[in-house]
PDB file of N, CA and C in Angstrom:
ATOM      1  N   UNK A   1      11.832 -13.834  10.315  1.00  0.00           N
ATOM      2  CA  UNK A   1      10.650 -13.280  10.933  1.00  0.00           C
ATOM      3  C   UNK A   1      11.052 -12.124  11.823  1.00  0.00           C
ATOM      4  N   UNK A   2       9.937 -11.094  11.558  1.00  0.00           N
ATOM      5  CA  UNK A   2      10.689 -10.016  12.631  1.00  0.00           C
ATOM      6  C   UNK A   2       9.073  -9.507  13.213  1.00  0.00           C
ATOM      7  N   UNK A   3       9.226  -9.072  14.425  1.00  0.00           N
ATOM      8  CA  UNK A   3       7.997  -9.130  15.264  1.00  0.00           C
ATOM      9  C   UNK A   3       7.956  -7.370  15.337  1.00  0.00           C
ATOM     10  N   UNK A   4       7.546  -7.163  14.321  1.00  0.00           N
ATOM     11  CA  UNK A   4       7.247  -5.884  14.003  1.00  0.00           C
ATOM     12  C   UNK A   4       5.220  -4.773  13.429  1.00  0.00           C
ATOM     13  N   UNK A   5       5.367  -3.712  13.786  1.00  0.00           N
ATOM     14  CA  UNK A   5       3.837  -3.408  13.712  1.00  0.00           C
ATOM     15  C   UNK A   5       4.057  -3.342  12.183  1.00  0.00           C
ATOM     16  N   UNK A   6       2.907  -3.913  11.315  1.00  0.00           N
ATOM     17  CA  UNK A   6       2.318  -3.670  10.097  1.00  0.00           C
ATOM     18  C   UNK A   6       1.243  -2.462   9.623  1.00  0.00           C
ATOM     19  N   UNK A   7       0.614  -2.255  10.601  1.00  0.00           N
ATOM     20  CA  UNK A   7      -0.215  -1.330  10.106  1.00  0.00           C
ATOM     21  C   UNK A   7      -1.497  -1.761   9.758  1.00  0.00           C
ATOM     22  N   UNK A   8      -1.475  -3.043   9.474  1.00  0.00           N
ATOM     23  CA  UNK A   8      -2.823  -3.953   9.034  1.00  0.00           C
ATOM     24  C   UNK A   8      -3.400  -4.629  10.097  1.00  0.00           C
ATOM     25  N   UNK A   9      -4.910  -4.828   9.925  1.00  0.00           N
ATOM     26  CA  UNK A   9      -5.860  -5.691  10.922  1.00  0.00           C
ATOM     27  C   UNK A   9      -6.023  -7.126  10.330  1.00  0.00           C
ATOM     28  N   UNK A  10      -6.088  -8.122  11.022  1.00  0.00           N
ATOM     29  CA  UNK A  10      -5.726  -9.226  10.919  1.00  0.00           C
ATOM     30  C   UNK A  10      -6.799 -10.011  11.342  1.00  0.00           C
ATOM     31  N   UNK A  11      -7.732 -10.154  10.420  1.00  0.00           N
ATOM     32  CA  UNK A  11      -9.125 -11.388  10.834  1.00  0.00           C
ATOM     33  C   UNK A  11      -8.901 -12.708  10.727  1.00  0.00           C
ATOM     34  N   UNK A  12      -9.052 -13.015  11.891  1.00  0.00           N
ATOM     35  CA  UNK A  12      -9.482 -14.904  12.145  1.00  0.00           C
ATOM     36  C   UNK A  12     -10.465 -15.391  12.481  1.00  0.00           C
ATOM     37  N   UNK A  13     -11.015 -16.785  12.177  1.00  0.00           N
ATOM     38  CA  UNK A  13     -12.176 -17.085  12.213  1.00  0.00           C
ATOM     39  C   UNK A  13     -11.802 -18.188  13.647  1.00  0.00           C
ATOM     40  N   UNK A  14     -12.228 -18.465  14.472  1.00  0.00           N
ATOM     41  CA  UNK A  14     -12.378 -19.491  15.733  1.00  0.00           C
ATOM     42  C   UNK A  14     -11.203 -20.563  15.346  1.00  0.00           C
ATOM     43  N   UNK A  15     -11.729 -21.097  14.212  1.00  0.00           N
ATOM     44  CA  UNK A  15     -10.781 -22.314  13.651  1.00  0.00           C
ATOM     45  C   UNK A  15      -9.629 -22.330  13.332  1.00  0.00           C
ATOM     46  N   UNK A  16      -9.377 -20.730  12.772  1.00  0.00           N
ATOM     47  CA  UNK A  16      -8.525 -20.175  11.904  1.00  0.00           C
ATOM     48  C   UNK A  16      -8.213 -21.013  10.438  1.00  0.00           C
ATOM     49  N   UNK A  17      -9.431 -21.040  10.335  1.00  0.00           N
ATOM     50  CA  UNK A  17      -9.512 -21.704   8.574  1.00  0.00           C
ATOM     51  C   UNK A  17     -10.760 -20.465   7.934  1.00  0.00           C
ATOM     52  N   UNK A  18     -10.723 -20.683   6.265  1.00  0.00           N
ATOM     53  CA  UNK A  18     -11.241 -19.496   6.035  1.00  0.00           C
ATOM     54  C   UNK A  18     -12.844 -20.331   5.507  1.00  0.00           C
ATOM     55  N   UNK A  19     -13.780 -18.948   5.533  1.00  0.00           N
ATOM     56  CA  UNK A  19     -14.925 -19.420   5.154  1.00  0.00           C
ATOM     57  C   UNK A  19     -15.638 -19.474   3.629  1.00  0.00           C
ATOM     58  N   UNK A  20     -16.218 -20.181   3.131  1.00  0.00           N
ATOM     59  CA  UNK A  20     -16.346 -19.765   2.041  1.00  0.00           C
ATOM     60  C   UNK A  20     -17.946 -20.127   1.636  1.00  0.00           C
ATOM     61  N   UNK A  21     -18.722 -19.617   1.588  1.00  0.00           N
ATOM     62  CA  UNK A  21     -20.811 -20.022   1.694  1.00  0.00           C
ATOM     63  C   UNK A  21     -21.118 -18.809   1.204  1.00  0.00           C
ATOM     64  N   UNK A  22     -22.767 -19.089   0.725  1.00  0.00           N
ATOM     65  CA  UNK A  22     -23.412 -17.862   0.684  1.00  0.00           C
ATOM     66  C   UNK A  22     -24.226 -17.573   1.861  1.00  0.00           C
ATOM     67  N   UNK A  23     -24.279 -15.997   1.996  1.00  0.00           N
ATOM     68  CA  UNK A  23     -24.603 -15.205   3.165  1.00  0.00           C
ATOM     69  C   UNK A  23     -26.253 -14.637   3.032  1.00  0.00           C
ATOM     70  N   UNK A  24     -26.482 -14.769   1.582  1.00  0.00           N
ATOM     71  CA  UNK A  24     -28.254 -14.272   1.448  1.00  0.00           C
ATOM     72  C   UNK A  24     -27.692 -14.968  -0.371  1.00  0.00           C
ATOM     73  N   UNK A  25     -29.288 -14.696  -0.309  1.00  0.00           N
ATOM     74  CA  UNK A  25     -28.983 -15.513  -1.889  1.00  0.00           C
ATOM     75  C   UNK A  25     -28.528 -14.701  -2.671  1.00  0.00           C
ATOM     76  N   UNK A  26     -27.608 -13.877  -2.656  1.00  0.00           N
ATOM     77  CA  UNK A  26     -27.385 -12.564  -3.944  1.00  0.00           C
ATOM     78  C   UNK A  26     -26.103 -12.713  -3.352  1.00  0.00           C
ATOM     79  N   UNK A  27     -25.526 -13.402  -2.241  1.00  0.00           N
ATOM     80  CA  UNK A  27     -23.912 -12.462  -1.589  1.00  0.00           C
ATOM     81  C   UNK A  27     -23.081 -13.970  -1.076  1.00  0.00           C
ATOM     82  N   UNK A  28     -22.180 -14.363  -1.739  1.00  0.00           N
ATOM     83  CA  UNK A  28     -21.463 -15.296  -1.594  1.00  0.00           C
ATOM     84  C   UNK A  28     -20.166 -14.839  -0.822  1.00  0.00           C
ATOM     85  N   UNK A  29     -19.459 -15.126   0.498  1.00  0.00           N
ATOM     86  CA  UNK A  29     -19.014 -14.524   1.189  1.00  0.00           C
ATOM     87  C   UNK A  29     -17.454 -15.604   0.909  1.00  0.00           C
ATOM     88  N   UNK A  30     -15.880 -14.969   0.970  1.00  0.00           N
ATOM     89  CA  UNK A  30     -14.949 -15.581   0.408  1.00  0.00           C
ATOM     90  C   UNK A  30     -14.210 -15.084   1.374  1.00  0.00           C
ATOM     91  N   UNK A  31     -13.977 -15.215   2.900  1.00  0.00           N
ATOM     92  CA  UNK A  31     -13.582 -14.571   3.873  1.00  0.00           C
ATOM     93  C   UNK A  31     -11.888 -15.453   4.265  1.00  0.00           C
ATOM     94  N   UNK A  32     -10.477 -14.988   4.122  1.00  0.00           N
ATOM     95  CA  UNK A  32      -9.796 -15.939   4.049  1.00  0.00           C
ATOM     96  C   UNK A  32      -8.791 -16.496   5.470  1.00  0.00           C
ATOM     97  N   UNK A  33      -9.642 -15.855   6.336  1.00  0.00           N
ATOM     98  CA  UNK A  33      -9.177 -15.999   7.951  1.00  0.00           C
ATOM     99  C   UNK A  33      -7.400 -15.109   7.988  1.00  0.00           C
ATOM    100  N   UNK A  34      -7.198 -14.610   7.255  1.00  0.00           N
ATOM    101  CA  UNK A  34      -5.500 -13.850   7.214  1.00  0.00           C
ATOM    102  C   UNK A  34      -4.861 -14.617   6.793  1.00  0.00           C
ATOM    103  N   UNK A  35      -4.755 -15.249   5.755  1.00  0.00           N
ATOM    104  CA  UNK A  35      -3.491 -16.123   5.490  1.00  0.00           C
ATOM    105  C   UNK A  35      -3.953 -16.228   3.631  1.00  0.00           C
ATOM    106  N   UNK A  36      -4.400 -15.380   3.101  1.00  0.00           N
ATOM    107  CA  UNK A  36      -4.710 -15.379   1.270  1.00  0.00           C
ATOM    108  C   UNK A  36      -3.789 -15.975   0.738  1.00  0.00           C
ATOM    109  N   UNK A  37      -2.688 -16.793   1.288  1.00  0.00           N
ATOM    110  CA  UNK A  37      -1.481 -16.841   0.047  1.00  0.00           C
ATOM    111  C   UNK A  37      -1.865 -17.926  -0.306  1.00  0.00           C
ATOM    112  N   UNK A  38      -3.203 -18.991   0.202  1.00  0.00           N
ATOM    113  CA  UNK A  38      -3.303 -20.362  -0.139  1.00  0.00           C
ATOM    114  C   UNK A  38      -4.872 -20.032  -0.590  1.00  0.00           C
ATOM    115  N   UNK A  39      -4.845 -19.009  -1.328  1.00  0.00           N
ATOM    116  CA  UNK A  39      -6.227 -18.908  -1.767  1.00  0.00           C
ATOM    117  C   UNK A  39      -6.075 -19.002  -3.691  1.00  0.00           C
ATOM    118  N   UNK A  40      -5.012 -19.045  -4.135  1.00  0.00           N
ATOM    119  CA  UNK A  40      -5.011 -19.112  -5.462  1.00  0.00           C
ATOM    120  C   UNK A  40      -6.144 -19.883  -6.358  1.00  0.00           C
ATOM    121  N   UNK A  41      -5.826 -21.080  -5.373  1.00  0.00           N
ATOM    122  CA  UNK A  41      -7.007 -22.255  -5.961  1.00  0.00           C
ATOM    123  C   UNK A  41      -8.284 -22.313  -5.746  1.00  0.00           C
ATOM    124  N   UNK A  42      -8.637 -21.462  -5.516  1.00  0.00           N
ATOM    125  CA  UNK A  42     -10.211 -21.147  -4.912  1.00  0.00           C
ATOM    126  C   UNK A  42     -11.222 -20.765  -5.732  1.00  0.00           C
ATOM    127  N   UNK A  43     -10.611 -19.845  -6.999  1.00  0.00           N
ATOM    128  CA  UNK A  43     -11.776 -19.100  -7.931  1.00  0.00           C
ATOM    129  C   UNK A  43     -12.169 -20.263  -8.346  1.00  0.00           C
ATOM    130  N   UNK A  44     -11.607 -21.193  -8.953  1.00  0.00           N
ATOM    131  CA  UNK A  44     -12.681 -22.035  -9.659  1.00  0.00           C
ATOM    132  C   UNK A  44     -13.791 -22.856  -9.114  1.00  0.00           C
ATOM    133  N   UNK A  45     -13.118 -23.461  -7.967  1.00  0.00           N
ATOM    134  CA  UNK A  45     -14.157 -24.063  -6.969  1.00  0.00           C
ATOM    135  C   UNK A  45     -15.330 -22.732  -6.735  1.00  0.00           C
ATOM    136  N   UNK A  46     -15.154 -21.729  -6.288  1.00  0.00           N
ATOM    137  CA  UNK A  46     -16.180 -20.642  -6.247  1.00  0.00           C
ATOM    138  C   UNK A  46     -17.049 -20.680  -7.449  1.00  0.00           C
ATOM    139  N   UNK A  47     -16.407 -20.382  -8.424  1.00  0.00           N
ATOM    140  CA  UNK A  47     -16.883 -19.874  -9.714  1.00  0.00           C
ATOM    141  C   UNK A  47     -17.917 -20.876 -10.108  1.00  0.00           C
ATOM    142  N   UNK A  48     -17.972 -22.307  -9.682  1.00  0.00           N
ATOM    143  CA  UNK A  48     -18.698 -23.546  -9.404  1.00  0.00           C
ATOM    144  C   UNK A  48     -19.730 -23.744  -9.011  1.00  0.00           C
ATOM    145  N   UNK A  49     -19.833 -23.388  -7.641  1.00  0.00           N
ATOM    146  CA  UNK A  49     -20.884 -23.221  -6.556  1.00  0.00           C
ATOM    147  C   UNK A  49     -21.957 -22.097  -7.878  1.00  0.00           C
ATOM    148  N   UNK A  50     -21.073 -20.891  -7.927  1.00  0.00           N
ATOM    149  CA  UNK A  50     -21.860 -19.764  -8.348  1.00  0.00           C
ATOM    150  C   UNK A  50     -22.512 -19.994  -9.012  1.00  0.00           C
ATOM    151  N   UNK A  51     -22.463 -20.947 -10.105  1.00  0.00           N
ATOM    152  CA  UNK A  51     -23.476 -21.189 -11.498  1.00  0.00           C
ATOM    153  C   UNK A  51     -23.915 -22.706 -11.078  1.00  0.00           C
ATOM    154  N   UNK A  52     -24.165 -23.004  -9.802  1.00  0.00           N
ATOM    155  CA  UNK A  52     -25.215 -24.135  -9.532  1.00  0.00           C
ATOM    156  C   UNK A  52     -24.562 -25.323  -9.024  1.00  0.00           C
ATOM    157  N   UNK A  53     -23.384 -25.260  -9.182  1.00  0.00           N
ATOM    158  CA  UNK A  53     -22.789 -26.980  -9.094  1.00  0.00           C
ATOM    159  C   UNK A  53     -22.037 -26.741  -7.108  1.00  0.00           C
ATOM    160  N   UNK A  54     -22.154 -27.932  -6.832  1.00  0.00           N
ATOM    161  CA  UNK A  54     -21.981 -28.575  -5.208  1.00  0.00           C
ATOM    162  C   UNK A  54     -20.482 -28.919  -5.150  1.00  0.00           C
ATOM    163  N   UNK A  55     -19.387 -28.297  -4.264  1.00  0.00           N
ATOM    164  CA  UNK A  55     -18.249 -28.466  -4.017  1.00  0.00           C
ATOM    165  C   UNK A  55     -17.961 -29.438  -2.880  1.00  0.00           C
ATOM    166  N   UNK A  56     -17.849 -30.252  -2.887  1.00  0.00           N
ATOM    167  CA  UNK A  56     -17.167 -31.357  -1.726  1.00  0.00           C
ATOM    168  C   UNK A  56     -15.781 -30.592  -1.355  1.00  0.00           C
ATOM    169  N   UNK A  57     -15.048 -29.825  -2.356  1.00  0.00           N
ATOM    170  CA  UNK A  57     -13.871 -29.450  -1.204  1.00  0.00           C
ATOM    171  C   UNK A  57     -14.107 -28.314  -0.535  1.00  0.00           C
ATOM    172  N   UNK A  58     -15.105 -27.201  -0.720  1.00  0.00           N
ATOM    173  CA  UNK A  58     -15.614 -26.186  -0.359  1.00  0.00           C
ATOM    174  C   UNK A  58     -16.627 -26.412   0.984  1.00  0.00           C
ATOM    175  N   UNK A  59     -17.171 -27.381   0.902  1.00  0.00           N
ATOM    176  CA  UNK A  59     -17.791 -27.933   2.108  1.00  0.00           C
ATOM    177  C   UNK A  59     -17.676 -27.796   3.166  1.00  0.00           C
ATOM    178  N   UNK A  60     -16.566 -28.500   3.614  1.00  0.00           N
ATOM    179  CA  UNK A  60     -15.923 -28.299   4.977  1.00  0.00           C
ATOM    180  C   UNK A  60     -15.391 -26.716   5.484  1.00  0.00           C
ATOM    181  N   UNK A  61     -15.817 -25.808   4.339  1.00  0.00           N
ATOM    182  CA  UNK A  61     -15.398 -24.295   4.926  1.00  0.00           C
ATOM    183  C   UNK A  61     -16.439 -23.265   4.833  1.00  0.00           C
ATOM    184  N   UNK A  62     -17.676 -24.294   4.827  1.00  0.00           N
ATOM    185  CA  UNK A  62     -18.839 -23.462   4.912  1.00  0.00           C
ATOM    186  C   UNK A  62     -18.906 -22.902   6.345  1.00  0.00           C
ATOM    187  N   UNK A  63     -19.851 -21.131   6.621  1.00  0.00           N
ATOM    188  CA  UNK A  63     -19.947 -20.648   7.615  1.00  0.00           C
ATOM    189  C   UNK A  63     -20.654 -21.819   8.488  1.00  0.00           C
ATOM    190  N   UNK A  64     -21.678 -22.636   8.499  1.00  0.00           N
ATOM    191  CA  UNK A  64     -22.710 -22.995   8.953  1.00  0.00           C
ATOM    192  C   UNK A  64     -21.580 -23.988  10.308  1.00  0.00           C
ATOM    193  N   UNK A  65     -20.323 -24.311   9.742  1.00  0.00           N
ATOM    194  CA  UNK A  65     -19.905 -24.994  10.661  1.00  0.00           C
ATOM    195  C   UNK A  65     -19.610 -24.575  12.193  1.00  0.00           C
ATOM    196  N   UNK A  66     -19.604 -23.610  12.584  1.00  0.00           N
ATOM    197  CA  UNK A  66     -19.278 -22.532  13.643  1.00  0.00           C
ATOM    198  C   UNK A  66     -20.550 -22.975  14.532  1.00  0.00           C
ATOM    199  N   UNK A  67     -21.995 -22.862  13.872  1.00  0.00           N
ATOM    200  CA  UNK A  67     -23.126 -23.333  14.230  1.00  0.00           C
ATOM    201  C   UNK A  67     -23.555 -24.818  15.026  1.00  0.00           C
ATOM    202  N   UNK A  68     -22.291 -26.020  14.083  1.00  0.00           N
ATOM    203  CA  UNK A  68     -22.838 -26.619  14.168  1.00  0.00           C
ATOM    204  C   UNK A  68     -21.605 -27.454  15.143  1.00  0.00           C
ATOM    205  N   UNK A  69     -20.394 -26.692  15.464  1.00  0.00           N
ATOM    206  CA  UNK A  69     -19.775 -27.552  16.319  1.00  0.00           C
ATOM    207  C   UNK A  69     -18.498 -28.208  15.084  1.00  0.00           C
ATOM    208  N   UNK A  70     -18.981 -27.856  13.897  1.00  0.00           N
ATOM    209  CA  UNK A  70     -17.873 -28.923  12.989  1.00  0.00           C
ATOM    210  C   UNK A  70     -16.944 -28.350  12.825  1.00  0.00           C
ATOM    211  N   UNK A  71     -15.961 -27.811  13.715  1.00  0.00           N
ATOM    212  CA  UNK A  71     -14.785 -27.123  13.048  1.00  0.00           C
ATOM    213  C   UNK A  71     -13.325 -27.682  12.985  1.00  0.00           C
ATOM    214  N   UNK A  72     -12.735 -27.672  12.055  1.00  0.00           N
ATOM    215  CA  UNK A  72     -10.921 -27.857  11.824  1.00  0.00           C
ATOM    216  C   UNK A  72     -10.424 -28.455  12.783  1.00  0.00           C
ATOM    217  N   UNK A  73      -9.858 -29.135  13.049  1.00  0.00           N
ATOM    218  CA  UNK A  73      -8.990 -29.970  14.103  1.00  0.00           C
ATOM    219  C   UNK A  73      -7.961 -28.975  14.601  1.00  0.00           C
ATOM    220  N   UNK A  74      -7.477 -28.500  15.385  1.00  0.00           N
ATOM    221  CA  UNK A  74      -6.500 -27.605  16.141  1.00  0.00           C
ATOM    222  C   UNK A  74      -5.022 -28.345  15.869  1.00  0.00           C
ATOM    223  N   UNK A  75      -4.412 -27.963  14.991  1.00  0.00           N
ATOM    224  CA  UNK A  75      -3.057 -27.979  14.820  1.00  0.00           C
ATOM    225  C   UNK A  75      -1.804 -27.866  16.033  1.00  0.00           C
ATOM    226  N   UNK A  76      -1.168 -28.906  16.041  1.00  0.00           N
ATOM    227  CA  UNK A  76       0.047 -28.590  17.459  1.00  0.00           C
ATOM    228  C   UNK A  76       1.446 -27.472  16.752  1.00  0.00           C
ATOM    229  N   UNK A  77       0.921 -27.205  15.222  1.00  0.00           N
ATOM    230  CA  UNK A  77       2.257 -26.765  14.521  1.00  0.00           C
ATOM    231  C   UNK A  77       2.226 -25.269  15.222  1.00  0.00           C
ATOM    232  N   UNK A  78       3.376 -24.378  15.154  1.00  0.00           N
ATOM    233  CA  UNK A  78       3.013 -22.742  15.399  1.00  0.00           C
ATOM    234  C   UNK A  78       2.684 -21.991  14.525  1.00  0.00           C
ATOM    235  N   UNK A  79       2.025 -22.652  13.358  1.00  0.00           N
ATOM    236  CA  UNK A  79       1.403 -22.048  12.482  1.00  0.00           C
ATOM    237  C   UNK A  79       0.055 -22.600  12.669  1.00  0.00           C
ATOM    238  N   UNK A  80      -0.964 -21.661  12.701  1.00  0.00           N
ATOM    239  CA  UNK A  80      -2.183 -22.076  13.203  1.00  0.00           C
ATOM    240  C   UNK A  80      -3.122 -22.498  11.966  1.00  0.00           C
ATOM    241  N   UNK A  81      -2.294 -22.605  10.669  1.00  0.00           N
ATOM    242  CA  UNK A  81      -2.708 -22.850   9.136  1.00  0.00           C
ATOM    243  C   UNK A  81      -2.474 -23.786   8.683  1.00  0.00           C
ATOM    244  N   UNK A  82      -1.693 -24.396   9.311  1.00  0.00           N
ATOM    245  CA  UNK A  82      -1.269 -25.885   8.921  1.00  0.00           C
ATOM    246  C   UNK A  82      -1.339 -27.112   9.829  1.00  0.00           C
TER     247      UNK A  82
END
């Protein structure tokens, strides 16, 4: 690790878990809080939702949780992703 400038902006969400809901009924929002490398597995669960069907693992990373108080348990690791 080297503590160096990138050049890049770096979005996190409160929880620092990523979101994944629709935002109006036309715009499904796939936001991955900075950390995409654990997003591989995601299109299909998306691709799911999109043509009608209900994700139980997608659930827990809906926006609405921010709203509602339900967010991610706070990790003691120094990775704020795990």
């Amino acid at each position: 690790y080297k503590d160096a400038r990138s050049g890049g902006v770096g979005a996190f969400t409160v929880d620092n878990f990523p979101v994944f809901d629709y935002f109006r009924p036309n715009l499904y929002g796939i936001f991955d809080s900075n950390h995409g490398y654990k997003m591989i597995g995601v299109g299909k669960e998306v691709a799911a939702v999109l043509v009608g069907e209900h994700s139980r693992l997608l659930y827990p990373f809906r926006f609405e949780r921010f709203a509602t108080g339900d967010l991610h348990p706070v990790s003691s690791s120094p990775y704020p992703w795990s």
